[in-house]
Protein backbone atom coordinates (compact mmCIF):
# COMPACT_ATOMS: atom_id res chain seq x y z
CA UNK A 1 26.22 45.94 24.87
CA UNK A 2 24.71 49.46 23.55
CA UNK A 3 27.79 49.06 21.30
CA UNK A 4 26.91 45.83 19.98
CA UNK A 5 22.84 46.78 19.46
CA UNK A 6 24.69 49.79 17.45
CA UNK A 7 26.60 48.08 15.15
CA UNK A 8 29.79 49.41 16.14
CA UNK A 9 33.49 47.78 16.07
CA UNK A 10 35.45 48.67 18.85
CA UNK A 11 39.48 48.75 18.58
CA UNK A 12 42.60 49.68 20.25
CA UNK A 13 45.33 49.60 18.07
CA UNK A 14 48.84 50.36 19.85
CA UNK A 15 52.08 51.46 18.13
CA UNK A 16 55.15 53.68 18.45
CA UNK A 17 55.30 57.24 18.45
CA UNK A 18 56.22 57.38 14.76
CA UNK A 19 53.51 54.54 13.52
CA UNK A 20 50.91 56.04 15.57
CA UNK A 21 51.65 59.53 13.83
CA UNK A 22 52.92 58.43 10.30
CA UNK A 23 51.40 54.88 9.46
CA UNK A 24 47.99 54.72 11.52
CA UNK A 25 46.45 57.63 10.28
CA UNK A 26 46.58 56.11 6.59
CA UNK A 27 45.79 52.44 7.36
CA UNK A 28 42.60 53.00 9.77
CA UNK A 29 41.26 55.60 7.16
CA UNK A 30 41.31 52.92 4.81
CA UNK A 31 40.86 49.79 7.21
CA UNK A 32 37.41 52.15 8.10
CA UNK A 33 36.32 52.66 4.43
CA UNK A 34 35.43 49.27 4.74
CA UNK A 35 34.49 49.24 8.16
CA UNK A 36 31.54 51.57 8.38
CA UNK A 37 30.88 51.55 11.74
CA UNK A 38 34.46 51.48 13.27
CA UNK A 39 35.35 53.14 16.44
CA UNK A 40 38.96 52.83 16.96
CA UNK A 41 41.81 54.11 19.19
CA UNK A 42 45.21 54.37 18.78
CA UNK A 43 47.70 54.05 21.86
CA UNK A 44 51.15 55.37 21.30
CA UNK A 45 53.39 53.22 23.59
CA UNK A 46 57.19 51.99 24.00
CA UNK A 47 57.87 48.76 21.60
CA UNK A 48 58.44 46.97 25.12
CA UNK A 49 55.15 46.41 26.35
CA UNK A 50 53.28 45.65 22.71
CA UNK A 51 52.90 42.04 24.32
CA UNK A 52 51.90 43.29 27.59
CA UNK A 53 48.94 45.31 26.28
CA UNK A 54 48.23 42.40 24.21
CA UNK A 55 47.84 39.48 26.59
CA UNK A 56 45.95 42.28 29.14
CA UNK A 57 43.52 42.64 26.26
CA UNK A 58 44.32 46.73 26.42
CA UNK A 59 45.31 47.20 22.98
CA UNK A 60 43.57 44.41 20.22
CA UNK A 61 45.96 45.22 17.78
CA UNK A 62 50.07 46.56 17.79
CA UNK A 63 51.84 47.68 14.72
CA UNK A 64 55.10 47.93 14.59
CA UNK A 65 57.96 45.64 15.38
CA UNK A 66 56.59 42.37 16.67
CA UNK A 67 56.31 41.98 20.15
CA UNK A 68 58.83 39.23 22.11
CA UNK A 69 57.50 35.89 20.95
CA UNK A 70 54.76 34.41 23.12
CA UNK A 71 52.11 30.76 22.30
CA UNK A 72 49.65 33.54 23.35
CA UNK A 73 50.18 36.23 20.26
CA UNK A 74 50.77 35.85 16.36
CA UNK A 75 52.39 38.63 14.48
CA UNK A 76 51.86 38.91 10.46
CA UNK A 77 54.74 40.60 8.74
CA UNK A 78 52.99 43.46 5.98
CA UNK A 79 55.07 46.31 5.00
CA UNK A 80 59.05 46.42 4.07
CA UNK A 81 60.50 49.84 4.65
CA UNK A 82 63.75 51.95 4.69
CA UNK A 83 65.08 53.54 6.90
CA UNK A 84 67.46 56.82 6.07
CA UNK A 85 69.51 59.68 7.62
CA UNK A 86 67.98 63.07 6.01
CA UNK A 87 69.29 66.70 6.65
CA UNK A 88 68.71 70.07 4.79
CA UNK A 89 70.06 70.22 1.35
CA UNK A 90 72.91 72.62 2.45
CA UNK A 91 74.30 69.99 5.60
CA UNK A 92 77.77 70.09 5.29
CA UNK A 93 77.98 66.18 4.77
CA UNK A 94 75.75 66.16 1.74
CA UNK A 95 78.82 66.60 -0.40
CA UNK A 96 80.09 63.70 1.06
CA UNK A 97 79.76 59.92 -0.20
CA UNK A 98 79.75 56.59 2.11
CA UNK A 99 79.93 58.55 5.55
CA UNK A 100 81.03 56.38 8.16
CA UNK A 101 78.31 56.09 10.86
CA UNK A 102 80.50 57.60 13.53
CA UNK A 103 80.63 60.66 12.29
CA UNK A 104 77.27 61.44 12.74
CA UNK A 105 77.61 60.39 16.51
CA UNK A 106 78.69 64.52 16.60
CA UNK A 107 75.45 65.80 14.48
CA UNK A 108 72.65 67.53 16.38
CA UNK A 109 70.23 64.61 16.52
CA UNK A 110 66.58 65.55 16.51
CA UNK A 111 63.57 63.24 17.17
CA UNK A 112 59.96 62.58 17.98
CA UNK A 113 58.86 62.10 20.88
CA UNK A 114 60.58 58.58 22.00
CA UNK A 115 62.65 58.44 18.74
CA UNK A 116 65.37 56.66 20.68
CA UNK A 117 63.22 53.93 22.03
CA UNK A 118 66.55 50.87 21.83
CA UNK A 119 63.92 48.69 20.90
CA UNK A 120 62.68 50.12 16.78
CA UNK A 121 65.13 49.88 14.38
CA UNK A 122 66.08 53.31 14.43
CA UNK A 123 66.78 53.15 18.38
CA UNK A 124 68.99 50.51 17.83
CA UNK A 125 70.86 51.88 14.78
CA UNK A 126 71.55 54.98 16.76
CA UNK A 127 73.21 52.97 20.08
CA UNK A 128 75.26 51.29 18.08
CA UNK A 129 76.60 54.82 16.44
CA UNK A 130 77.11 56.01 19.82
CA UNK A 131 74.42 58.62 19.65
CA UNK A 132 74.07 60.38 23.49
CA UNK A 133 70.28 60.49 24.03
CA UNK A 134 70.90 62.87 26.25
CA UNK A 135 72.73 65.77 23.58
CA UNK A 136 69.12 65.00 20.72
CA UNK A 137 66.41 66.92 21.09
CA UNK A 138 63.06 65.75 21.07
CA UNK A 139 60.07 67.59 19.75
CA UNK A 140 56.68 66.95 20.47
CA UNK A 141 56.34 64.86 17.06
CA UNK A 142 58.33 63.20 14.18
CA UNK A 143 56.53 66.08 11.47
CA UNK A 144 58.06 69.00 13.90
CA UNK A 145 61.36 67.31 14.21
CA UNK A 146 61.09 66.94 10.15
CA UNK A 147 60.66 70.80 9.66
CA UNK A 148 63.83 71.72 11.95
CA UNK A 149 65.69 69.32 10.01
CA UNK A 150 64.72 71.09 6.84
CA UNK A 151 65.75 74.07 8.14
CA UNK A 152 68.91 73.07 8.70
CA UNK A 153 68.72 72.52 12.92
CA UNK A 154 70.57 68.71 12.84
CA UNK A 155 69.85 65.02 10.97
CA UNK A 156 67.49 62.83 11.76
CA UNK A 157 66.08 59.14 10.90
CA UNK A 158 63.14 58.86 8.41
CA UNK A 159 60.94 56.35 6.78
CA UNK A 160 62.00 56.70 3.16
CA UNK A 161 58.68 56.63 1.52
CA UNK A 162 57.17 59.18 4.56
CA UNK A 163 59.48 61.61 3.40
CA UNK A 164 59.78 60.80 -0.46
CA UNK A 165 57.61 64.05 -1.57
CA UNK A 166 60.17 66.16 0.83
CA UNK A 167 63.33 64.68 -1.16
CA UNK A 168 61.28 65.66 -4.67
CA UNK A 169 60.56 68.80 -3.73
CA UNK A 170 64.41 68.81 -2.14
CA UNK A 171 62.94 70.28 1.60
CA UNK A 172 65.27 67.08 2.55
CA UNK A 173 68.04 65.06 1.15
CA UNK A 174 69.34 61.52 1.60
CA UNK A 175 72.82 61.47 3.23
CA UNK A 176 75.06 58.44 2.07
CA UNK A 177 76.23 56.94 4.63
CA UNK A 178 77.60 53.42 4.95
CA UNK A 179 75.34 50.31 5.57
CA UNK A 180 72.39 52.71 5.24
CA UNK A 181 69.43 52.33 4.08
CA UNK A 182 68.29 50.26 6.55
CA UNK A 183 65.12 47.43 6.17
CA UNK A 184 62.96 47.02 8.14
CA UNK A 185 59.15 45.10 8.57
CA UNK A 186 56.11 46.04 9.99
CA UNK A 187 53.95 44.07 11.84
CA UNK A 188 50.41 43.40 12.71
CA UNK A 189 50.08 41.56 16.20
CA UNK A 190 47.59 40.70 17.64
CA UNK A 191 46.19 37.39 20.16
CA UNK A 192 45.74 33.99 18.94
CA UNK A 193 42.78 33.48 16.74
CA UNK A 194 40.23 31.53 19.61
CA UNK A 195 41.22 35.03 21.67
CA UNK A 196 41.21 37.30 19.47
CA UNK A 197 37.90 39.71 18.58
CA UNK A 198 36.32 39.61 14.88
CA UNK A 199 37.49 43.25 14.10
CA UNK A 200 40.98 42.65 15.35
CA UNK A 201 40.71 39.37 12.82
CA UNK A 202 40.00 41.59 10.01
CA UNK A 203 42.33 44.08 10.64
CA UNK A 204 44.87 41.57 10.29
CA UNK A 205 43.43 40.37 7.38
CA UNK A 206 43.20 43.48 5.26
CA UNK A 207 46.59 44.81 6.21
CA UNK A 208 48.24 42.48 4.14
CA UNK A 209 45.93 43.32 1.14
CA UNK A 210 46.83 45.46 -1.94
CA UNK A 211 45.06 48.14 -0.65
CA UNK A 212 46.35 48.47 2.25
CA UNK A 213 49.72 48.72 0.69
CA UNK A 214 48.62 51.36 -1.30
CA UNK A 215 47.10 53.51 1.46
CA UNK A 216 50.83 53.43 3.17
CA UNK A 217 52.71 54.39 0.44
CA UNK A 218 50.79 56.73 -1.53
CA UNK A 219 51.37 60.12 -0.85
CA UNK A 220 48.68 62.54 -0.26
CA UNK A 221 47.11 65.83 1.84
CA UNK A 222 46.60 63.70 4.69
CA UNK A 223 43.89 61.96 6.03
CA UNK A 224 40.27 63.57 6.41
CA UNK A 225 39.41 65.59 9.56
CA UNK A 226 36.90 63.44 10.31
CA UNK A 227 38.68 60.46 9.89
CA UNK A 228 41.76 61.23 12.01
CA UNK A 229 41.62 59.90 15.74
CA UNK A 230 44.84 61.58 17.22
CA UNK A 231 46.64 58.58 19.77
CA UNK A 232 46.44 58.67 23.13
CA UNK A 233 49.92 58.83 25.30
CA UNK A 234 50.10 56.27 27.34
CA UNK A 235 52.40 56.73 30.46
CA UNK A 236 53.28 53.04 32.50
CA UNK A 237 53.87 53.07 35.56
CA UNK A 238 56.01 49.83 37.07
């Protein structure tokens, strides 16, 4: 109630390790240039139990892969991406064109935290390369494991367009490697529209807009001190 006499939005807005640290940040900034008077949290959480926060009304909003389908929750594809295997411009296997996958079952493998999560895109790719989750190391987020990779430590998965201003200034490179890159969507998910609350709605809305778009891919310093709302870990118990 004192939040509605404010005038302030509440939201919870729950995604993976790697969208909560490399895609939120961008898209509330801008989602909250246009929503003065947003408060909003972001949850980093296992893909697994995006429709379970959902349907217990703890998170108003995932984004990310789209949760298992349910009658209760709609999902609203916004954002193509690529996925790629980057290492330091003097890896061994940068001299090398269409790399079969296996081969890199034997790099040092470093992550985020949860980078092998089976169910994103780049846990998946990973199984079915045979990586051992238990010889990667994880660090305690996707930028650290970026910088060890760039010094040469191991490979690693990256969004292309995250990491495009690392491959210019040639920090990282590409490696070729067969049936790579890899495509993937984001989604916004969210409950059904008679459940669903008005800020949730039009976060929905405006991340299929232009400028949305625009906020993800451009590259810049960052996003404001005073704009950034770090996520909060969320551990499940069963």
């Amino acid at each position: 109630m004192r939040q509605a006499s404010a005038g302030t939005a509440q939201l919870r807005v729950a995604s993976t390790e790697t969208g909560a640290e490399q895609v939120l940040p961008a898209l509330l900034a801008a989602f909250g240039r246009r929503q003065p008077e947003l408060d909003a949290d972001t949850l980093a959480v296992p893909v697994g139990v995006f429709g379970e926060l959902l349907r217990d009304r703890r998170a108003d909003v995932t984004i990310g892969p789209a949760p298992a389908p349910h009658p209760a929750i709609e999902s609203v594809p916004f954002l193509r991406f690529q996925l790629v295997v980057v290492a330091a411009p003097g890896h061994p296997l940068r001299q090398q064109s269409r790399i079969a996958p296996a081969l890199l079952s034997r790099e040092p493998w470093l992550f985020g935290p949860a980078g092998m999560d089976p169910d994103t895109l780049a846990g998946a790719f990973l199984a079915r390369i045979g990586v051992d989750p238990a010889k990667a190391t994880a660090f305690p987020s996707v930028t650290a494991s970026l910088n060890a990779v760039a010094a040469g430590d191991g490979v690693t998965l990256a969004l292309l367009h995250v990491v495009r201003e690392e491959l210019r200034r040639s920090h990282l490179v590409v490696l070729d490697v067969l049936g790579m890159p890899v495509n993937g969507m984001l989604y916004a998910s969210t409950l059904a529209p008679d459940r669903r609350s008005s800020v949730a709605a039009a976060l929905c809305r405006f991340v299929i807009t232009p400028a949305a778009t625009q906020a993800l891919l451009a590259r810049s310093n960052g996003v404001p001190l005073t704009e950034f709302r770090p996520p909060v870990h969320v551990t499940l118990w069963s």
